[in-house]
Structure formats: C-alpha cells, structure tokens
N, C-alpha and C. Protein backbone atom coordinates (compact mmCIF):
# COMPACT_ATOMS: atom_id res chain seq x y z
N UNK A 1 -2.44 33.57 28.65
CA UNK A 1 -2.13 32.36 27.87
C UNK A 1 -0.70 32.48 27.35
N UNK A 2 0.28 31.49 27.20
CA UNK A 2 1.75 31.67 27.20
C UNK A 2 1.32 31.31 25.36
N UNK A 3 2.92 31.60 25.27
CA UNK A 3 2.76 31.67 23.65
C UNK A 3 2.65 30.73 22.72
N UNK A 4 3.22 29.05 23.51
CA UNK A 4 3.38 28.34 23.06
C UNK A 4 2.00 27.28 23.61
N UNK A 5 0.78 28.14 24.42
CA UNK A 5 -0.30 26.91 24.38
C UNK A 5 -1.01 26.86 23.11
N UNK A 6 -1.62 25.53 23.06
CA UNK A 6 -2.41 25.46 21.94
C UNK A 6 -3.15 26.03 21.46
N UNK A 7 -3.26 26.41 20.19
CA UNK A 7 -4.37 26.84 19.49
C UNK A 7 -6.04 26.40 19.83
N UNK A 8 -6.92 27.62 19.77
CA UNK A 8 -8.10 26.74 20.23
C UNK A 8 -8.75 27.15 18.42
N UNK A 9 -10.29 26.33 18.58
CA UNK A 9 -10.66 25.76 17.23
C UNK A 9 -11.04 27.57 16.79
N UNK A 10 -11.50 28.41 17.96
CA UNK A 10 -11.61 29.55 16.99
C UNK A 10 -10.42 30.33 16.17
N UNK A 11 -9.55 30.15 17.30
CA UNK A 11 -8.01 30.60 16.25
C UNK A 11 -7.45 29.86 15.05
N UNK A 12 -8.03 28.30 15.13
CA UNK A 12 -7.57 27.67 13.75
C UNK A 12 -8.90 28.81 12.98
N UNK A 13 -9.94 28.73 12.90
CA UNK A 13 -10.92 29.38 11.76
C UNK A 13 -10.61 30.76 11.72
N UNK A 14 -10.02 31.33 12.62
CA UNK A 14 -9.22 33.07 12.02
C UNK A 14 -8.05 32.69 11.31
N UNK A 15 -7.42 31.85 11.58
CA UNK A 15 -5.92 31.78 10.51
C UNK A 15 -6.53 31.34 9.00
N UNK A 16 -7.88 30.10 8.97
CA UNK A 16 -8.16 29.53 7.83
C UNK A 16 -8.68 30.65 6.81
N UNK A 17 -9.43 31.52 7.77
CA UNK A 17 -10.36 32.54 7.18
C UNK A 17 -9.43 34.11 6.75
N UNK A 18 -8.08 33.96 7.66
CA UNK A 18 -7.32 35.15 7.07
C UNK A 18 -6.38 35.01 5.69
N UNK A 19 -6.53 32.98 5.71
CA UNK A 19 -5.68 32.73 4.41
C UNK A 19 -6.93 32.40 3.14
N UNK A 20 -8.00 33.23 3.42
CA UNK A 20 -9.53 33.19 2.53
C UNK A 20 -9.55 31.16 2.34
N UNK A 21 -9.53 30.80 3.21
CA UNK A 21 -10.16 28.99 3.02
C UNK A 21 -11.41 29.43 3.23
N UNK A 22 -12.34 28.22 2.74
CA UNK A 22 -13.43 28.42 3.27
C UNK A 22 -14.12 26.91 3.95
N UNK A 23 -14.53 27.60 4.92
CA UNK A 23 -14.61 25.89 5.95
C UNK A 23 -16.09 25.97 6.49
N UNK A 24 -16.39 24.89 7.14
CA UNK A 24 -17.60 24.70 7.26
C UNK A 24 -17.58 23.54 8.48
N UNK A 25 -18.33 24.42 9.86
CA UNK A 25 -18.01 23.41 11.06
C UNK A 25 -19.29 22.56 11.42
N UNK A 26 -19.81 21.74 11.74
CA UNK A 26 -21.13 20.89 12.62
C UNK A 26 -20.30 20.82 13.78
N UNK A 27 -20.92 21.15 14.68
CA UNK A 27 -20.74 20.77 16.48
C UNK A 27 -21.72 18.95 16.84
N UNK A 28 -20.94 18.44 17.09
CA UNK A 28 -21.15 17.30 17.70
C UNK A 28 -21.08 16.88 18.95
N UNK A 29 -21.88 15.61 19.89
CA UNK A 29 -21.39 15.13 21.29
C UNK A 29 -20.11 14.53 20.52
N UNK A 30 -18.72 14.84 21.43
CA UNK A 30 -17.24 14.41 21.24
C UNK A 30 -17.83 13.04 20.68
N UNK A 31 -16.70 12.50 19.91
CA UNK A 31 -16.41 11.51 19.42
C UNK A 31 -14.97 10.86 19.68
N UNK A 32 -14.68 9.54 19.85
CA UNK A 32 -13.71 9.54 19.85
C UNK A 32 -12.69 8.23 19.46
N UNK A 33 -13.59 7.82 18.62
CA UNK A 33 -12.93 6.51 17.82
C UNK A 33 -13.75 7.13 16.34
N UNK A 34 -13.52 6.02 15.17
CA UNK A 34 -14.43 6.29 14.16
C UNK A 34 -15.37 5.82 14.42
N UNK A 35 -15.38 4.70 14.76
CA UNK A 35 -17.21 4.10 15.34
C UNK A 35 -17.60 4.57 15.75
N UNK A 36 -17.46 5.75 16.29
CA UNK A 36 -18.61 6.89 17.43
C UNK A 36 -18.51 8.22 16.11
N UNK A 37 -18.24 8.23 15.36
CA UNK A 37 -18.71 9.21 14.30
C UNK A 37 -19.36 8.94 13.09
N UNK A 38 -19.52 7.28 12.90
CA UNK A 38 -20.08 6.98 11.90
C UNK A 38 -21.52 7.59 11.55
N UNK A 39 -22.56 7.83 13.10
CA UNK A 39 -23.73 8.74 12.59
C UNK A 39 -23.62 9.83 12.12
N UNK A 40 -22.26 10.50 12.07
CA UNK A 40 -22.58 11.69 11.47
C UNK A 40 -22.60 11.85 9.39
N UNK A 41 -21.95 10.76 9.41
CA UNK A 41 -22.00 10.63 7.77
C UNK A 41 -23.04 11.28 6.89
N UNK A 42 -24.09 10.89 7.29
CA UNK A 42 -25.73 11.52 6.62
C UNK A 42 -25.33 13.19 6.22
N UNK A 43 -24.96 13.39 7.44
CA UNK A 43 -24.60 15.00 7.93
C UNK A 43 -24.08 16.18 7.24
N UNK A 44 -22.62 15.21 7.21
CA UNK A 44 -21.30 15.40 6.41
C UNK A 44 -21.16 14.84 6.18
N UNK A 45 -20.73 15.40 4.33
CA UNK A 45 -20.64 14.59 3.04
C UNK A 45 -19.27 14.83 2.91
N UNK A 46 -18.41 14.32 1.98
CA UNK A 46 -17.08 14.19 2.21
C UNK A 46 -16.29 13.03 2.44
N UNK A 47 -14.74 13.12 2.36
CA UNK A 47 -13.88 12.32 2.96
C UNK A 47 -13.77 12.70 4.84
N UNK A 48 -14.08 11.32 5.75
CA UNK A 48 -13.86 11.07 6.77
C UNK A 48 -12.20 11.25 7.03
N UNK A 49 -11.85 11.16 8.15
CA UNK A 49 -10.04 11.19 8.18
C UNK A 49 -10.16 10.15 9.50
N UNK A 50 -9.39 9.86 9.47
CA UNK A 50 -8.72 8.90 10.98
C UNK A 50 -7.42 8.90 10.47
N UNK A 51 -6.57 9.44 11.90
CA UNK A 51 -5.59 10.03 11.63
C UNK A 51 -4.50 9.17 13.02
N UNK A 52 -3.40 8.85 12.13
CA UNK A 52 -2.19 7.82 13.27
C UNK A 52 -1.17 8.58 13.41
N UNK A 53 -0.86 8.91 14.68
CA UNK A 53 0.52 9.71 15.20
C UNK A 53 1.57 8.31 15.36
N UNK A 54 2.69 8.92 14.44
CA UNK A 54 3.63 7.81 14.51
C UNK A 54 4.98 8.08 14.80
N UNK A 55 5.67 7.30 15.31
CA UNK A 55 7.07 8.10 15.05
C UNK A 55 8.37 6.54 14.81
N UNK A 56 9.09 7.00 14.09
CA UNK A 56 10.06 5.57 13.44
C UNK A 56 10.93 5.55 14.71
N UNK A 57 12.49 4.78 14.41
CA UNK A 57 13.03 4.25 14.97
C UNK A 57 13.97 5.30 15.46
N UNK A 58 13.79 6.35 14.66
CA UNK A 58 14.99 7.54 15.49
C UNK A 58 14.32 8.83 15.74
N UNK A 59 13.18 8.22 16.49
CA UNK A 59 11.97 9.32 16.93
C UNK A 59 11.71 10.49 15.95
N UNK A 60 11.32 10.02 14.93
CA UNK A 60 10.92 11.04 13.67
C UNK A 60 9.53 10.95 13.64
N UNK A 61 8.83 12.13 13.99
CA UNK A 61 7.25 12.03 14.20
C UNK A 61 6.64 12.13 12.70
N UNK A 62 5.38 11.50 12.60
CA UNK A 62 4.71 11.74 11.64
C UNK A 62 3.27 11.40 11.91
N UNK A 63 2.49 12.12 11.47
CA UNK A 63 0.91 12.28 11.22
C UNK A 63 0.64 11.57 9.96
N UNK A 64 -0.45 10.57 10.12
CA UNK A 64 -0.78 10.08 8.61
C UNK A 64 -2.56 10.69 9.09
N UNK A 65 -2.70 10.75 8.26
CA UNK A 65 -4.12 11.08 7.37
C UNK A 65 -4.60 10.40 6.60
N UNK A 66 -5.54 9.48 6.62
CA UNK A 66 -6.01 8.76 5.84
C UNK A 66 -7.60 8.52 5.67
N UNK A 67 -8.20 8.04 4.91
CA UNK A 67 -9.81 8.16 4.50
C UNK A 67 -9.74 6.79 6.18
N UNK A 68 -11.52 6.88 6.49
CA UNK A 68 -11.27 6.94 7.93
C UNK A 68 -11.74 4.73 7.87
N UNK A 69 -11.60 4.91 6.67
CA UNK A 69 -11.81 3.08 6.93
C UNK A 69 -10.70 2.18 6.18
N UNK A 70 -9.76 3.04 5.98
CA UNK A 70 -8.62 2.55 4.99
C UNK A 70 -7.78 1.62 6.43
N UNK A 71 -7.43 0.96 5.72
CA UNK A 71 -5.91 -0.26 6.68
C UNK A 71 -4.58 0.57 6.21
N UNK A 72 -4.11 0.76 7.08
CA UNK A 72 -2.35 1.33 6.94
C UNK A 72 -1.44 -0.25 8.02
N UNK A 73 -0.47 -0.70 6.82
CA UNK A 73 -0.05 -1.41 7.25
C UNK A 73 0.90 -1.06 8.02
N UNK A 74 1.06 -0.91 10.01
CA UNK A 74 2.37 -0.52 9.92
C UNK A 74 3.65 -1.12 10.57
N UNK A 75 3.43 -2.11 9.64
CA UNK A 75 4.99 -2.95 9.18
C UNK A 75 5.60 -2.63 8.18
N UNK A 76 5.26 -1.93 7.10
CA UNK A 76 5.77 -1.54 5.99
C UNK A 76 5.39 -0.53 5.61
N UNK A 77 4.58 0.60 6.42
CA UNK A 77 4.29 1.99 6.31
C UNK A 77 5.76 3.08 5.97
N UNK A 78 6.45 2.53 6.87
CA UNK A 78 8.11 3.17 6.92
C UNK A 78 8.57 3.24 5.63
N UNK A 79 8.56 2.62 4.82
CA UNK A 79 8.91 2.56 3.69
C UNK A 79 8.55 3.48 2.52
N UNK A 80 7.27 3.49 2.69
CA UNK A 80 6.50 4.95 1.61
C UNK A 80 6.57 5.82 2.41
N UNK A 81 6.79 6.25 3.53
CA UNK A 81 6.86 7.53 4.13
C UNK A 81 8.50 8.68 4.72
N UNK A 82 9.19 7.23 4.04
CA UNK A 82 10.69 7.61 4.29
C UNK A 82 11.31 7.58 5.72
N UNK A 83 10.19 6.62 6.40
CA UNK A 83 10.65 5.97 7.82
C UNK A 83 11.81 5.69 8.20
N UNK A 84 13.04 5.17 8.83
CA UNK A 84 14.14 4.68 9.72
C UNK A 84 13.26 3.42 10.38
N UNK A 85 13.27 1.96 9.40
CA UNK A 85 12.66 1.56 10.85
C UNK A 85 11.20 1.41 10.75
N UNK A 86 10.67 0.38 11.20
CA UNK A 86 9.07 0.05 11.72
C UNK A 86 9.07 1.25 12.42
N UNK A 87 7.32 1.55 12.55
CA UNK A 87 7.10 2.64 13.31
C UNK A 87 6.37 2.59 14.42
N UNK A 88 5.96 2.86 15.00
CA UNK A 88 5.31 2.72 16.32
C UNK A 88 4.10 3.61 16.80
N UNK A 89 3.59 3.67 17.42
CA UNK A 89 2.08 5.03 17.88
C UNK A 89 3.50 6.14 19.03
N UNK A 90 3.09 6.97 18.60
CA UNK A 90 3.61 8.33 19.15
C UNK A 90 3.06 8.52 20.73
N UNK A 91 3.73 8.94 21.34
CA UNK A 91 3.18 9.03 23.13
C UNK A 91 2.00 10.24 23.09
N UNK A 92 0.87 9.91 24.12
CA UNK A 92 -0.01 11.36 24.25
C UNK A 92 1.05 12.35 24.42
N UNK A 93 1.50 12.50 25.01
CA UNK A 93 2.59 13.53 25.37
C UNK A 93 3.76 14.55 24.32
N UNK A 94 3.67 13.66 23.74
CA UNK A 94 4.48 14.44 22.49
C UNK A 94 3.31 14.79 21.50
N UNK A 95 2.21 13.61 21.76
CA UNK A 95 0.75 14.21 20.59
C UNK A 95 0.66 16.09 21.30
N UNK A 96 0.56 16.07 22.41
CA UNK A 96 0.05 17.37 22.80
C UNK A 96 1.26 18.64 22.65
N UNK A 97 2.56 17.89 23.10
CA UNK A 97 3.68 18.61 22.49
C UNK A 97 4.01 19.16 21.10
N UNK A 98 3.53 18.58 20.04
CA UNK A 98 3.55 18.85 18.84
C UNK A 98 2.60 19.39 18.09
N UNK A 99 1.54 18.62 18.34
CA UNK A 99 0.36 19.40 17.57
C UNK A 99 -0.45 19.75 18.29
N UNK A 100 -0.30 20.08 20.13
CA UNK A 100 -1.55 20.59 20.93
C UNK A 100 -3.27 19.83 20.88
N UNK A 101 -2.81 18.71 20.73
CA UNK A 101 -4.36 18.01 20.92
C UNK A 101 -3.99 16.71 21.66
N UNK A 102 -5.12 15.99 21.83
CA UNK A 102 -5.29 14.83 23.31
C UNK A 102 -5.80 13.63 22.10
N UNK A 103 -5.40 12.36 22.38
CA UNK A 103 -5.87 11.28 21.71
C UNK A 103 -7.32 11.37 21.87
N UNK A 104 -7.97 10.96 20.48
CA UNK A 104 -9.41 11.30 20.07
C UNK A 104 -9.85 12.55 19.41
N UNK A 105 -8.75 13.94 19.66
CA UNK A 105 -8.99 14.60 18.67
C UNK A 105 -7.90 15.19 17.40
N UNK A 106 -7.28 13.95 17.50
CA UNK A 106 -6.23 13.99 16.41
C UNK A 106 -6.62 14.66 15.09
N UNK A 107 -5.48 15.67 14.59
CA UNK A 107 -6.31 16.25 13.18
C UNK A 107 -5.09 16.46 12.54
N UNK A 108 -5.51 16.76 11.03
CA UNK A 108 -4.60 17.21 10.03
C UNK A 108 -4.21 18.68 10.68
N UNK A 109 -4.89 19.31 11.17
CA UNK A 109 -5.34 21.02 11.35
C UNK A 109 -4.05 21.12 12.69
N UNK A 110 -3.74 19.82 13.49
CA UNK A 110 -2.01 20.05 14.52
C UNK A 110 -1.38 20.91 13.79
N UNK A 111 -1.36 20.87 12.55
CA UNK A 111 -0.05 21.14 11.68
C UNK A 111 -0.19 22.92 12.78
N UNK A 112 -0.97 23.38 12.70
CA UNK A 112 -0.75 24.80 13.58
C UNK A 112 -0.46 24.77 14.59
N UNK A 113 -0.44 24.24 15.40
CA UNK A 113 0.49 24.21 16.60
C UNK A 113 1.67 23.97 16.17
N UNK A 114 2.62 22.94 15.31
CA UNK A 114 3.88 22.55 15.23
C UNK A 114 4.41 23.31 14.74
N UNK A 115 4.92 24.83 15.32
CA UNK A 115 5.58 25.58 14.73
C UNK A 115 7.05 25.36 14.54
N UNK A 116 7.71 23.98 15.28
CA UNK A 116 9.28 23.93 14.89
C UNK A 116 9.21 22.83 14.06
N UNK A 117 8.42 22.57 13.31
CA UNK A 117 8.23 21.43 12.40
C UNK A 117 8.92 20.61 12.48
N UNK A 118 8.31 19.64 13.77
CA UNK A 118 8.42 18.36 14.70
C UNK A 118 8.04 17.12 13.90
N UNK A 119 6.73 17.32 12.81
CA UNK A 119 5.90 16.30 12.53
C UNK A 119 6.51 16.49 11.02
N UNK A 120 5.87 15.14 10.51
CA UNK A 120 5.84 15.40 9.13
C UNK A 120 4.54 14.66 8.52
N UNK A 121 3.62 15.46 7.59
CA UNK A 121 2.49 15.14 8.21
C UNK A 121 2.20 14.22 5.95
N UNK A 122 1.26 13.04 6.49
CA UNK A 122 1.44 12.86 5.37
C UNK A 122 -0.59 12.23 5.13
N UNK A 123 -0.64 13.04 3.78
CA UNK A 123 -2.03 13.05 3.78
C UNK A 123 -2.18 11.43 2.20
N UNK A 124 -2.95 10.91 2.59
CA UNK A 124 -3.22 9.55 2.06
C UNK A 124 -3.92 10.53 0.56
N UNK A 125 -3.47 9.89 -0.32
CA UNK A 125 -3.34 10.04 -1.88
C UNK A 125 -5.25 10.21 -2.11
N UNK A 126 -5.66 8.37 -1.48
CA UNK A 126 -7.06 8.54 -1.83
C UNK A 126 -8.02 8.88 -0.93
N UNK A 127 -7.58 9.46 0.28
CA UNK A 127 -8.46 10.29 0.51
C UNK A 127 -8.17 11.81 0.07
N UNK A 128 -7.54 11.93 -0.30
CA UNK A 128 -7.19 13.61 -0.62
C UNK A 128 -7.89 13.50 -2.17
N UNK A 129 -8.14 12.55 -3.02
CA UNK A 129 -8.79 12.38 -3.88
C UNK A 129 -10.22 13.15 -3.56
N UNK A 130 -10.69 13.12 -2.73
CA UNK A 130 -12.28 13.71 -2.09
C UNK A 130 -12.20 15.03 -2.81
N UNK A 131 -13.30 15.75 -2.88
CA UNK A 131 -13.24 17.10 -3.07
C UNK A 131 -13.30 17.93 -1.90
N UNK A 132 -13.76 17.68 -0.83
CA UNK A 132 -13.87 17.78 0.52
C UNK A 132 -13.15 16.95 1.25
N UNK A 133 -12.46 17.07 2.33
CA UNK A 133 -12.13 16.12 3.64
C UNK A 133 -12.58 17.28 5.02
N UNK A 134 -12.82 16.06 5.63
CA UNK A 134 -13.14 16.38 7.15
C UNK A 134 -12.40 15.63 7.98
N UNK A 135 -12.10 17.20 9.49
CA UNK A 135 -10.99 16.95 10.60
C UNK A 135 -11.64 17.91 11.89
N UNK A 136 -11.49 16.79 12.28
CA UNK A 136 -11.41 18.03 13.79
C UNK A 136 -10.90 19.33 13.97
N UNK A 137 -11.09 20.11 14.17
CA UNK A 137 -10.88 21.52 14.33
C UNK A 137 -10.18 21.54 15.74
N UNK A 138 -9.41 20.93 16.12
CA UNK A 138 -8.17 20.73 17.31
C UNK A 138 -9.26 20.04 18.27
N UNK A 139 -10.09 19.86 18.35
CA UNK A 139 -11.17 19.21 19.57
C UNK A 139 -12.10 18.08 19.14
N UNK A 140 -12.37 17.24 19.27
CA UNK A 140 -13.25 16.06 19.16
C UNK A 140 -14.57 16.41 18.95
N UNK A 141 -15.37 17.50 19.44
CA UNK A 141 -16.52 17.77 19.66
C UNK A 141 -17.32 18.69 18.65
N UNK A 142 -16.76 18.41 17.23
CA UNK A 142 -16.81 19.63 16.08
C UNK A 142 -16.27 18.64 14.80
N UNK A 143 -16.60 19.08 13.82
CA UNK A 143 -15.89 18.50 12.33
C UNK A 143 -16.03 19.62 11.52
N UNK A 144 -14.92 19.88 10.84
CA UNK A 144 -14.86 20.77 9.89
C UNK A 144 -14.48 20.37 8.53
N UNK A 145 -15.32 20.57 7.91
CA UNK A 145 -15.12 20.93 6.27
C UNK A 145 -14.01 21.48 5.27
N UNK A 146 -13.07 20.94 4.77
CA UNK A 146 -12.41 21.86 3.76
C UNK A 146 -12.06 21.29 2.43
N UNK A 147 -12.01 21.92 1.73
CA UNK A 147 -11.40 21.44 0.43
C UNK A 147 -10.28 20.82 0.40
N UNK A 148 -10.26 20.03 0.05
CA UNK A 148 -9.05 18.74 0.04
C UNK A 148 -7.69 19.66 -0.32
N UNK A 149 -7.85 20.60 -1.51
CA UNK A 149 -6.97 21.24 -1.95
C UNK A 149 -6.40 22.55 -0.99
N UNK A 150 -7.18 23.12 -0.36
CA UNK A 150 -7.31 24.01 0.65
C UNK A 150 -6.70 23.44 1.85
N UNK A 151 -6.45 22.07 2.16
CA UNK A 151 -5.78 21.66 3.13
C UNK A 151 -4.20 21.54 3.22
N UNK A 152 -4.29 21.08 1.75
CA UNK A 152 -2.86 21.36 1.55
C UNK A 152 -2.63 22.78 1.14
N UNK A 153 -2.97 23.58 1.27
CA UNK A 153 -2.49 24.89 1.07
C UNK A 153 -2.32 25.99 2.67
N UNK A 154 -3.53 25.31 3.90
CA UNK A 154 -3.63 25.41 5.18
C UNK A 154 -2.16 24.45 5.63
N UNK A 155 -1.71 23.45 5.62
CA UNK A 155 -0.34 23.09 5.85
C UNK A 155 0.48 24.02 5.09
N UNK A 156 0.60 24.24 4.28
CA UNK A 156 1.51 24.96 3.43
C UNK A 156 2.07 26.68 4.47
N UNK A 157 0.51 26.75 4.74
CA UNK A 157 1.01 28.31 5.28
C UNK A 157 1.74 28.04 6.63
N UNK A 158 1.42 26.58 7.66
CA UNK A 158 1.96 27.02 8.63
C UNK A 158 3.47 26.27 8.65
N UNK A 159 4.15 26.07 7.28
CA UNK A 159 5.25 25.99 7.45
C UNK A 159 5.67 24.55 7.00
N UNK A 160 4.52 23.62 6.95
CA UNK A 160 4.88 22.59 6.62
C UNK A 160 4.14 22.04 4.89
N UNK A 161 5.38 21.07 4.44
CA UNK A 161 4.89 20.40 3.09
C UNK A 161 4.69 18.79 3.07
N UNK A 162 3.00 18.85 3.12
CA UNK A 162 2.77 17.63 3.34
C UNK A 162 3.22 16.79 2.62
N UNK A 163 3.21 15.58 2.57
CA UNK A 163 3.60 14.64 1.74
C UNK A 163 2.74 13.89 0.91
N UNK A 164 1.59 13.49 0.02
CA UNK A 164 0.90 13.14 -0.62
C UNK A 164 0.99 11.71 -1.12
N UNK A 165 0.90 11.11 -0.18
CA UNK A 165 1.18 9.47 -1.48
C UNK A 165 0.19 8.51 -0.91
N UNK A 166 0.23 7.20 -1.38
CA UNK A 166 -0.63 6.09 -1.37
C UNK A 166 -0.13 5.25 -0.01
N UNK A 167 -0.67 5.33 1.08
CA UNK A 167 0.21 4.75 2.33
C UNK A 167 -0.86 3.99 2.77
N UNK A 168 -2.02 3.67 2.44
CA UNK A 168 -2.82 2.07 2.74
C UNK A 168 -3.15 1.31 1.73
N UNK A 169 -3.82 0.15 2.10
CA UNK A 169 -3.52 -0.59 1.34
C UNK A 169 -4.94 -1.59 0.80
C-alpha cells in the first residue's frame, strides 16, 4: 500500500483510540443519501451529519458538516465560511484526492487523509450542539459515534482547525 492511499475505517479507530477518543461503530447495508439512513435513527441516538464538499471561486475546498436535515443555502454559504465567490459541489475526484472517500461516504473523519491541508472543514454550530454526532468511518457501510467535542479535538490532531459557526439556515 503506497503512503499516500487512503486510510481504511480500522486505521481511522487506531488513530481515534491512540488519541484515547472513545467511539462507537454499528455496521450497516451502505447507505447513501440521508433517506437511506433514516432507519437507522432508532439505533443511533445522536446528531446525524450530511456532509457538502464544496469548493469557491478560486478552488478553495471545504467540507461542511451539518445536522443531516438542516438547508445550507449555497448562494450565500460563501459568506460565513470566508468563501471567494458562490460555491459550487467539489469533483469526486478531488473528494477522493483530499479526503480519500467516494460520494456517499462523505465524512467529517476525511480530515485524516488531508494531510496537506487541502480542505477546510467546517462543522455546523447546531449540530455540534449534540452531545454525540455521527459520521462515517471513511465508508458508507458503518456509522460511528463520537463526542461532538472529541471531534473537534480528532480534527485538531490531524492538523486541521475546524471552523465552528452557524452555516444553515
């Protein structure tokens, strides 16, 4: 395996577990919109995530994170996130370039792959309000558990400082 392929979900839970997080996975059939995860709610309790790869007008990538039924307007998203510019959906191709995952299993948890800190990843105010949020563990077919606070401290270690604010509406 070369150095720069992706992380798989057991190496995200050795990095989470060497920085003492404590997480908590359910294995699921893949999912890959929110409407195909809504049965798991009962399941897992928590903040949901649905998560938009974006990038502005002078190809500045960014990850939003947001509770998974919130509206992000993005005509005027650019603006609270320190955009250049309306923003646009990010290519699969740079999704897998940056944070090593495939549309449908978009996660807060990329942040480990983006070791040249490509993205800038910004986690929605009220869902980080949760005491818990849940993300894919780099694959569609799994949800993991963490402390809202623990997530930002899991970005923190791999180099990046999320951004925290109110970006739906």
């Amino acid at each position: 395996m070369s150095e720069n392929a992706p992380k798989t979900k057991e190496q995200l839970f050795a990095f989470l577990d060497g920085l003492g997080i404590a997480h908590k996975t359910v294995n699921h059939a893949p999912v890959f919109t929110v409407a195909e995860s809504v049965a798991l709610r009962d399941e897992i309790p928590g903040g949901h995530t649905k998560n938009l790869f974006i990038k502005d007008k002078k190809d500045k990538y960014f990850l939003l994170t947001v509770e998974e039924n919130a509206a992000v307007d993005l005509k005027q998203v650019h603006n609270a996130i320190g955009g250049s510019g309306r923003v646009s959906f990010g290519r699969p191709e740079k999704l897998m370039e940056y944070l090593g995952v495939v549309p449908g299993s978009v996660t807060a948890f990329g942040a480990i792959n983006d070791t040249a800190e490509n993205v800038t990843f910004v986690l929605d105010a009220e869902l980080m309000a949760h005491e818990i949020v849940n993300c894919h563990p780099l694959s569609n077919d799994a949800t993991t558990s963490i402390a809202s606070s623990d997530l930002i401290r899991f970005m923190e270690a791999t180099g990046h400082k999320p951004l925290v604010l109110k970006v739906t509406s």
